[in-house]
C-alpha atoms as a PDB file:
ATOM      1  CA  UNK A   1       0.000   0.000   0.000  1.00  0.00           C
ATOM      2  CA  UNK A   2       1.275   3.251  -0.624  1.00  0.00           C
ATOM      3  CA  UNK A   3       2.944   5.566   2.257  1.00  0.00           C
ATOM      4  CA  UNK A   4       3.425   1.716   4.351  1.00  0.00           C
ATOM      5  CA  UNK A   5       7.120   1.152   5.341  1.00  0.00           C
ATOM      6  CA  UNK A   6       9.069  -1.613   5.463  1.00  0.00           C
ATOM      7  CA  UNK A   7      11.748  -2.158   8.446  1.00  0.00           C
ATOM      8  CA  UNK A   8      13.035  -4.417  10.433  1.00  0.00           C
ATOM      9  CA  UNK A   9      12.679  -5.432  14.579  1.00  0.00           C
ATOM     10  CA  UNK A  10      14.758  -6.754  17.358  1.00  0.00           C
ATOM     11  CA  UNK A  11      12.676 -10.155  17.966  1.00  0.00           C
ATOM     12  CA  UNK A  12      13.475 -12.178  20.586  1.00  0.00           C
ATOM     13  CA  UNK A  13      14.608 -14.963  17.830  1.00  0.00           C
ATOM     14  CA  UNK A  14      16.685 -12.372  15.886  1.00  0.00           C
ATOM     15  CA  UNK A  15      15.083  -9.938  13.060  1.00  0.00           C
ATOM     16  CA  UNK A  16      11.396 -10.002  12.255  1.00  0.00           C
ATOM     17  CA  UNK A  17      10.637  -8.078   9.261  1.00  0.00           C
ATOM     18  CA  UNK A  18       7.657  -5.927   9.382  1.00  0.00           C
ATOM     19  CA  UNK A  19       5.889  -2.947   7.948  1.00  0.00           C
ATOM     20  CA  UNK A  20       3.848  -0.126   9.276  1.00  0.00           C
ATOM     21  CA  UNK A  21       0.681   1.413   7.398  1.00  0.00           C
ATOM     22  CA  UNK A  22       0.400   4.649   8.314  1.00  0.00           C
ATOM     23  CA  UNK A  23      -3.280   5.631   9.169  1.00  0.00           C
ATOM     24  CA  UNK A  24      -5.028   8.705   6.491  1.00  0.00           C
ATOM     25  CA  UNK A  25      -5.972  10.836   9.455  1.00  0.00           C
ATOM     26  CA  UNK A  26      -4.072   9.907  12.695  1.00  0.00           C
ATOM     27  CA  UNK A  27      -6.054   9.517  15.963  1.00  0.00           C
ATOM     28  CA  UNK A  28      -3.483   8.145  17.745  1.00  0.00           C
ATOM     29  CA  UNK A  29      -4.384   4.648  17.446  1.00  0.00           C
ATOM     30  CA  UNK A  30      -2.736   1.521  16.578  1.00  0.00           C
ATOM     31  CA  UNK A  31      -3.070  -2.503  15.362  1.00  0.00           C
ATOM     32  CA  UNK A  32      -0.626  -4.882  15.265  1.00  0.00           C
ATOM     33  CA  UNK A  33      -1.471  -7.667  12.753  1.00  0.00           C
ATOM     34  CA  UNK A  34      -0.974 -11.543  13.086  1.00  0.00           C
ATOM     35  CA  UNK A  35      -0.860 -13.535   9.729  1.00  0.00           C
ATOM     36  CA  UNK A  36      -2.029 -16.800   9.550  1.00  0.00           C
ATOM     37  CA  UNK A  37      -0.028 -19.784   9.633  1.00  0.00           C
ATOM     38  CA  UNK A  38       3.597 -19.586   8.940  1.00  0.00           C
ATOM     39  CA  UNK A  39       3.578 -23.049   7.487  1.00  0.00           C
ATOM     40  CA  UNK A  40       1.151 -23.196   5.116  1.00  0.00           C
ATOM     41  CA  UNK A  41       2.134 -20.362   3.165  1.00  0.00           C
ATOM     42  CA  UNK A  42       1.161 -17.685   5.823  1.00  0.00           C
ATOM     43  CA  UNK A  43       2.811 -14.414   5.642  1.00  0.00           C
ATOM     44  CA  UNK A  44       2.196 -10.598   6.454  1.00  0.00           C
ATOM     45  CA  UNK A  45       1.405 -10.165   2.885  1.00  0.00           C
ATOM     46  CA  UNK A  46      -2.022 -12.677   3.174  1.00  0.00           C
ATOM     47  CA  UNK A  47      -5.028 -11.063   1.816  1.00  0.00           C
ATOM     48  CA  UNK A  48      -7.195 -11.116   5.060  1.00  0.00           C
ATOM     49  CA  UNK A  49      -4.583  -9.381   6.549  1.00  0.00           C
ATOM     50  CA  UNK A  50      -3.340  -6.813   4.130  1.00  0.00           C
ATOM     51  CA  UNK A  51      -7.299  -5.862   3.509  1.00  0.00           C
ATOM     52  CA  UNK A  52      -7.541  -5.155   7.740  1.00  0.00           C
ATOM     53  CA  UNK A  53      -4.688  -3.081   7.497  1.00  0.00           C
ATOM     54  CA  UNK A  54      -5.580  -1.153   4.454  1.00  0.00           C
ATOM     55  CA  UNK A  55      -9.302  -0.368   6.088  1.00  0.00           C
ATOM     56  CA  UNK A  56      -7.753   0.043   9.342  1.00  0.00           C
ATOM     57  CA  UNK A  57      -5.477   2.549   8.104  1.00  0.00           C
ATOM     58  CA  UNK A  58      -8.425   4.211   6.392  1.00  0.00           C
ATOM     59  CA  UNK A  59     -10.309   4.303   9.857  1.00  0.00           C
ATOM     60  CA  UNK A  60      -7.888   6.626  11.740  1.00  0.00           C
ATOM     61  CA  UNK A  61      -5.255   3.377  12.810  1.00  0.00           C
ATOM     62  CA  UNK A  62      -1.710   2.835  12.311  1.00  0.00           C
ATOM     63  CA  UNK A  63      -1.292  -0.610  11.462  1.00  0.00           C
ATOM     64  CA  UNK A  64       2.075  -2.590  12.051  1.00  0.00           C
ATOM     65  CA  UNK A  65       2.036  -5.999  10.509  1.00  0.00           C
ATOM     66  CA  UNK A  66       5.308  -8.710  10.502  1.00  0.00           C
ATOM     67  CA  UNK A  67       6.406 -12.049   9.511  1.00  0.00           C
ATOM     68  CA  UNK A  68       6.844 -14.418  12.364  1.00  0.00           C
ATOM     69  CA  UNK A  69      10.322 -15.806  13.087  1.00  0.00           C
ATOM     70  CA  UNK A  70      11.216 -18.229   9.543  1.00  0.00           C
ATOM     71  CA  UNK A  71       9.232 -16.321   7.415  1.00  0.00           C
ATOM     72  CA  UNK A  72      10.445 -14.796   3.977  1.00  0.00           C
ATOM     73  CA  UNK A  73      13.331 -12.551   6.084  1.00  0.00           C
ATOM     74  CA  UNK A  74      12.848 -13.031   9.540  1.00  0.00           C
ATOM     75  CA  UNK A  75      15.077 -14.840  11.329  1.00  0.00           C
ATOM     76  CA  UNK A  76      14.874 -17.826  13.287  1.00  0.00           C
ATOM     77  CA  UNK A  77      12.402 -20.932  12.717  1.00  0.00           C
ATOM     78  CA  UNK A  78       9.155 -22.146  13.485  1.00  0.00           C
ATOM     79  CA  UNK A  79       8.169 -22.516  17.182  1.00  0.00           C
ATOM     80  CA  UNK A  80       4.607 -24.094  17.109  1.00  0.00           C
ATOM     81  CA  UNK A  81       3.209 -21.005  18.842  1.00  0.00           C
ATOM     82  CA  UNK A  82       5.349 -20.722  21.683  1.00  0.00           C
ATOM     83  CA  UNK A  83       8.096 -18.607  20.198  1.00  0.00           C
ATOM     84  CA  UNK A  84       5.126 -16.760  17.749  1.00  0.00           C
ATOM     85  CA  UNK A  85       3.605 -15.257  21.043  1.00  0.00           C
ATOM     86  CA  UNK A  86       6.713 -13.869  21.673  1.00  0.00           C
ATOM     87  CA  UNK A  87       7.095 -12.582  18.253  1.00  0.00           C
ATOM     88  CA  UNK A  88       3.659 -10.855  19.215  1.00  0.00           C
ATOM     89  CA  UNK A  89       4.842  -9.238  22.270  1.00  0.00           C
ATOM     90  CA  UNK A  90       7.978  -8.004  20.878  1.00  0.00           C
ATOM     91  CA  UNK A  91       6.332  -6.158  17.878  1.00  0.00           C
ATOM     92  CA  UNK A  92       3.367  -4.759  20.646  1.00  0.00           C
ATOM     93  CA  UNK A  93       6.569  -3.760  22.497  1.00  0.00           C
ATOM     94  CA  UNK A  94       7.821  -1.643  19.755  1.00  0.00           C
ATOM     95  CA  UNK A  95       4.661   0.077  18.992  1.00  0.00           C
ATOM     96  CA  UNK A  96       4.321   1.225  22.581  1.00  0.00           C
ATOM     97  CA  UNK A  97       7.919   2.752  22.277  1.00  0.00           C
ATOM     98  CA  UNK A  98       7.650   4.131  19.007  1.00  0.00           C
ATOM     99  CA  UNK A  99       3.777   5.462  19.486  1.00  0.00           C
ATOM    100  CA  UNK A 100       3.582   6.093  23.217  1.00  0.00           C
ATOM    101  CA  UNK A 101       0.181   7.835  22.909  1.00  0.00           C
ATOM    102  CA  UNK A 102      -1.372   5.595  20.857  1.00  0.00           C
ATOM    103  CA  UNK A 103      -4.491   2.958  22.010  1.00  0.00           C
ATOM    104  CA  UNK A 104      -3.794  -0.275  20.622  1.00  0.00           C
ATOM    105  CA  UNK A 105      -5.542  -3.393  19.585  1.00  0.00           C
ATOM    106  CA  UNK A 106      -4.481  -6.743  18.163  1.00  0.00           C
ATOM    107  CA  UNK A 107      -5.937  -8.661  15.421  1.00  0.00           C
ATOM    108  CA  UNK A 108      -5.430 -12.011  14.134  1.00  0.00           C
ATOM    109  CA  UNK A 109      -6.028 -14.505  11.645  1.00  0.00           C
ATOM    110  CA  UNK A 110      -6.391 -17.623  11.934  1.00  0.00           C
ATOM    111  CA  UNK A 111      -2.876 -18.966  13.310  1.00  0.00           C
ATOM    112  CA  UNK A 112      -2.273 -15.455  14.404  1.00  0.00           C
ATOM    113  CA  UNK A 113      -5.698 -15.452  15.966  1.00  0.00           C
ATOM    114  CA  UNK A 114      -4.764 -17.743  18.435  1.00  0.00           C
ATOM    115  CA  UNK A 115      -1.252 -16.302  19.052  1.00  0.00           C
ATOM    116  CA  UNK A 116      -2.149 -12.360  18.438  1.00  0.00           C
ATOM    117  CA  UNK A 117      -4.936 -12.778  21.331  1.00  0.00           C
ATOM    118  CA  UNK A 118      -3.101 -14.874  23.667  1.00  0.00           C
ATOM    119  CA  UNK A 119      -0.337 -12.332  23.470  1.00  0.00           C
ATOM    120  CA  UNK A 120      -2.554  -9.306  23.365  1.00  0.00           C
ATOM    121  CA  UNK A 121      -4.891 -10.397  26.094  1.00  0.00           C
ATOM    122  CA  UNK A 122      -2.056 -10.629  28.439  1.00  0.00           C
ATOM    123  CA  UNK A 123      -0.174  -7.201  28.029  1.00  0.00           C
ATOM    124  CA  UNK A 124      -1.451  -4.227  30.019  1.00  0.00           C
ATOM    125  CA  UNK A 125      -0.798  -1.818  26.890  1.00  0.00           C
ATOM    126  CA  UNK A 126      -3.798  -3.843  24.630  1.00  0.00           C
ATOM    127  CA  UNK A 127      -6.938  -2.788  24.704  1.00  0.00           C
ATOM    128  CA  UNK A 128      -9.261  -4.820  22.362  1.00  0.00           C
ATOM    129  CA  UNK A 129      -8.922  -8.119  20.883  1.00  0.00           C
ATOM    130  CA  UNK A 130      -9.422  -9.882  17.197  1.00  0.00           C
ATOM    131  CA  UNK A 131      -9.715 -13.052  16.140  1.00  0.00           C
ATOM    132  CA  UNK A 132     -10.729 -13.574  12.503  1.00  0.00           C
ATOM    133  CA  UNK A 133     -11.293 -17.412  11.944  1.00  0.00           C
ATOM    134  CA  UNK A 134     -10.180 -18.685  15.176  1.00  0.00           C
ATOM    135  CA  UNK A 135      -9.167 -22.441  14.902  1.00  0.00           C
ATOM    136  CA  UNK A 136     -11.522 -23.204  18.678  1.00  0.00           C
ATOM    137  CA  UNK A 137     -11.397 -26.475  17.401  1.00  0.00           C
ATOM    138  CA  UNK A 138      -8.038 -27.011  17.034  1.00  0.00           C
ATOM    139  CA  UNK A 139      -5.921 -25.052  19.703  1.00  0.00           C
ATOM    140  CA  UNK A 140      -6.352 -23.219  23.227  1.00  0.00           C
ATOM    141  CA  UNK A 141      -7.882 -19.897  22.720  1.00  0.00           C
ATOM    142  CA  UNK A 142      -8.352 -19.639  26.785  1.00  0.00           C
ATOM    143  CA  UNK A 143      -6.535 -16.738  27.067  1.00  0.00           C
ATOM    144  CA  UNK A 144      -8.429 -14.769  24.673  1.00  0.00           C
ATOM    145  CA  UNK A 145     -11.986 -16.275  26.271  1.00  0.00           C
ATOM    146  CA  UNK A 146     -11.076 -15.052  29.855  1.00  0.00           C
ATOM    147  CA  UNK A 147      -9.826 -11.879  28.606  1.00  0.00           C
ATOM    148  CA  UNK A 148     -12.273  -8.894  30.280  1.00  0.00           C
ATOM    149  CA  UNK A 149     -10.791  -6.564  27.150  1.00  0.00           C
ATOM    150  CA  UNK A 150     -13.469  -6.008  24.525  1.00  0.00           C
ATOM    151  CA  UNK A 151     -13.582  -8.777  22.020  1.00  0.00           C
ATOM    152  CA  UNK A 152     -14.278  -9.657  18.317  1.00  0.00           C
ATOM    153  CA  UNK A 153     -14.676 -12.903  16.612  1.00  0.00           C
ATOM    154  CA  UNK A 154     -14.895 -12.644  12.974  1.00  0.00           C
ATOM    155  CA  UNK A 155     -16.223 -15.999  11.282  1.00  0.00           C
ATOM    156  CA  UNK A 156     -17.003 -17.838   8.123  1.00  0.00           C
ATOM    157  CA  UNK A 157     -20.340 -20.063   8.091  1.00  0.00           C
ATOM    158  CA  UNK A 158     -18.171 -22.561   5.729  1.00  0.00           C
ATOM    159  CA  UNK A 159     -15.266 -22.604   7.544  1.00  0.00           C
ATOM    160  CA  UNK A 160     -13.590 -25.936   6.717  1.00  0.00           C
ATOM    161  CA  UNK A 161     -11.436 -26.167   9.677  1.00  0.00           C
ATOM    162  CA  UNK A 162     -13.529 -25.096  12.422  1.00  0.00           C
ATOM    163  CA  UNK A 163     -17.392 -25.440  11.969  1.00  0.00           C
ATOM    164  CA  UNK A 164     -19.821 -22.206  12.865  1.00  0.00           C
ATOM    165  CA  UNK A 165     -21.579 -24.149  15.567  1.00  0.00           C
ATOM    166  CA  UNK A 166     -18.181 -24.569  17.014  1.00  0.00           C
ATOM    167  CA  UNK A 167     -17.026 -20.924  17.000  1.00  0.00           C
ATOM    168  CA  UNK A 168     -20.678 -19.874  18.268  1.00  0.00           C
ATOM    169  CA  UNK A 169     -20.646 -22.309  21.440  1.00  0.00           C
ATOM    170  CA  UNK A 170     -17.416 -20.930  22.192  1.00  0.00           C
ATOM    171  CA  UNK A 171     -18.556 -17.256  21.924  1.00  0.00           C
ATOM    172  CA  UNK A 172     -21.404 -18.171  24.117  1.00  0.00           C
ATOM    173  CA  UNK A 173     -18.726 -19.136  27.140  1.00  0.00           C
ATOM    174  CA  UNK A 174     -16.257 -16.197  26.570  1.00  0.00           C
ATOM    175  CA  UNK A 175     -16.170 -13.289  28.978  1.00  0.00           C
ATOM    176  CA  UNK A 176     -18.086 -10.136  28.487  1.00  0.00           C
ATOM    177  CA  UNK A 177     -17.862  -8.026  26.490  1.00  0.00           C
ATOM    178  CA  UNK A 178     -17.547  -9.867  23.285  1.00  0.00           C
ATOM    179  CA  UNK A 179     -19.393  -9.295  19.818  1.00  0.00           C
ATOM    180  CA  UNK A 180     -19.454 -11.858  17.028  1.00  0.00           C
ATOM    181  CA  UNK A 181     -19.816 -10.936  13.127  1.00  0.00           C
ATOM    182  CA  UNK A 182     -20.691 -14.089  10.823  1.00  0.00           C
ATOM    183  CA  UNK A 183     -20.139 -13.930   7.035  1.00  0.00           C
ATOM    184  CA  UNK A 184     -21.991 -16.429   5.311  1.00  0.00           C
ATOM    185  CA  UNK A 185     -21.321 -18.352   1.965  1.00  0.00           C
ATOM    186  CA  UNK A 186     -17.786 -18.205   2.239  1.00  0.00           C
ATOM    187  CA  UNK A 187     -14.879 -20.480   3.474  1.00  0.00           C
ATOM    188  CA  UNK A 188     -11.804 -19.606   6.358  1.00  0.00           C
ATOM    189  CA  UNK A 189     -10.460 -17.534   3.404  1.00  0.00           C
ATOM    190  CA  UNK A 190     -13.414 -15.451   3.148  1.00  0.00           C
ATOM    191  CA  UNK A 191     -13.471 -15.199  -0.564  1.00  0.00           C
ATOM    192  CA  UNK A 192     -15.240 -12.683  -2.487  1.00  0.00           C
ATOM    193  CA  UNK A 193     -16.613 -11.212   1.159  1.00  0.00           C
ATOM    194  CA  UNK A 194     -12.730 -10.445   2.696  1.00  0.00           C
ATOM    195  CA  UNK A 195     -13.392  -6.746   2.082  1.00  0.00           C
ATOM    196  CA  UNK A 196     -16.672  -6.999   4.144  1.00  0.00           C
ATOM    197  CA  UNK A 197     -14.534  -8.572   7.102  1.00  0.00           C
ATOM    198  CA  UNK A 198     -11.766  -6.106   7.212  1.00  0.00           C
ATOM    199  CA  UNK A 199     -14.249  -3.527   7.376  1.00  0.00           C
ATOM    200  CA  UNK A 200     -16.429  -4.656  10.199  1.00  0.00           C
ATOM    201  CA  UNK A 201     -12.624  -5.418  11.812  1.00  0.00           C
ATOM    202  CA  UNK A 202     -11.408  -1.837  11.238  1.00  0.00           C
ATOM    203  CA  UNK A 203     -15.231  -0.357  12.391  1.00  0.00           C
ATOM    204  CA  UNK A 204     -14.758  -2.056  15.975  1.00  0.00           C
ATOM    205  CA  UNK A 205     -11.082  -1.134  16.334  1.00  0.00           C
ATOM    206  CA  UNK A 206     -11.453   2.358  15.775  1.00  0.00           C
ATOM    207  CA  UNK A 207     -14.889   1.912  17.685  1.00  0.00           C
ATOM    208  CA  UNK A 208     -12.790   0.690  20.927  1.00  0.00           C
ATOM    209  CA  UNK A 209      -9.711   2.807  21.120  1.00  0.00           C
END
């Protein structure tokens, strides 16, 4: 996207390569972005996530997206999650420094759902949570349900890797306050409707900070 940077971050692996979308009109706000996963092809440059950060920038929020540790050129190797929620911290870490006033949120997809949230929900300096596609199914998204900091779970209703009537029992036992936004007809990918879930991501961002 035009006016985004590209740089690089001290991770706690070695270098994670990243790049920060300005927003159009600052408001002192901020998102860090979590790609899916790392490997099966995920990278910061994934369409779910490039579309949040172009709308987010568009709604008033500087958005800082990165490769995890082993991706194109950052440094180190895959971690199964562990390491990855360290990745998360680190680049929430920077932000703080380099944007001191800033409110910030975290959103993730998919693989970065589960480690974006689980990082986010934990430090002091978040203030809402994301999870596009979360994988409840398939890995421990406690964290992120016991989390009192508002919440939003973006899901497919043809999800092929974790069923809607999954994701909805789950929303039904997380901690207020959380708000749920279903897109039907489409798959984890989203499809043709991606644009319709980075908005309704960058509406409740900018809504919360």
């Amino acid at each position: 996207m035009a006016g985004s940077r590209r740089f690089f971050i001290d991770g706690p692996a070695g270098k994670l390569q990243a790049l920060w979308t300005p927003a159009d009109t600052p408001a002192n706000k901020a998102a860090v972005v979590c790609h899916p996963h790392p490997l099966y092809g995920g990278t910061m440059e994934n369409k779910v996530v490039a579309r949040c950060a172009r709308y987010l920038s568009q709604a008033g929020v500087d958005t800082f997206r990165f490769n995890f540790r082993g991706v194109d050129e950052s440094e180190g190797t895959f971690d199964s999650g562990r390491g990855e929620r360290d990745d998360v911290r680190a680049m929430i870490d920077y932000v703080v420094e380099t944007l001191p006033a800033a409110s910030l949120a975290v959103v993730g997809f998919s693989f970065g759902s589960w480690v974006g949230t689980a990082s986010g929900a934990e430090h002091d300096a978040v203030r809402a949570l994301v999870a596009i596609a979360p994988v409840v199914t398939k890995a421990d998204f406690d964290r992120l349900k016991n989390s009192a900091k508002p919440k939003l779970i973006v899901y497919a209703g043809q999800d092929q890797y974790t069923d809607p009537a999954s994701i909805e029992a789950w929303i039904a036992q997380a901690q207020a306050p959380v708000e749920s936004f279903l897109v039907p007809g489409v798959d984890h990918f989203f499809g043709e409707r991606v644009n319709e879930a980075a908005r309704k991501v960058a509406d409740f961002v900018a809504g919360h900070l």
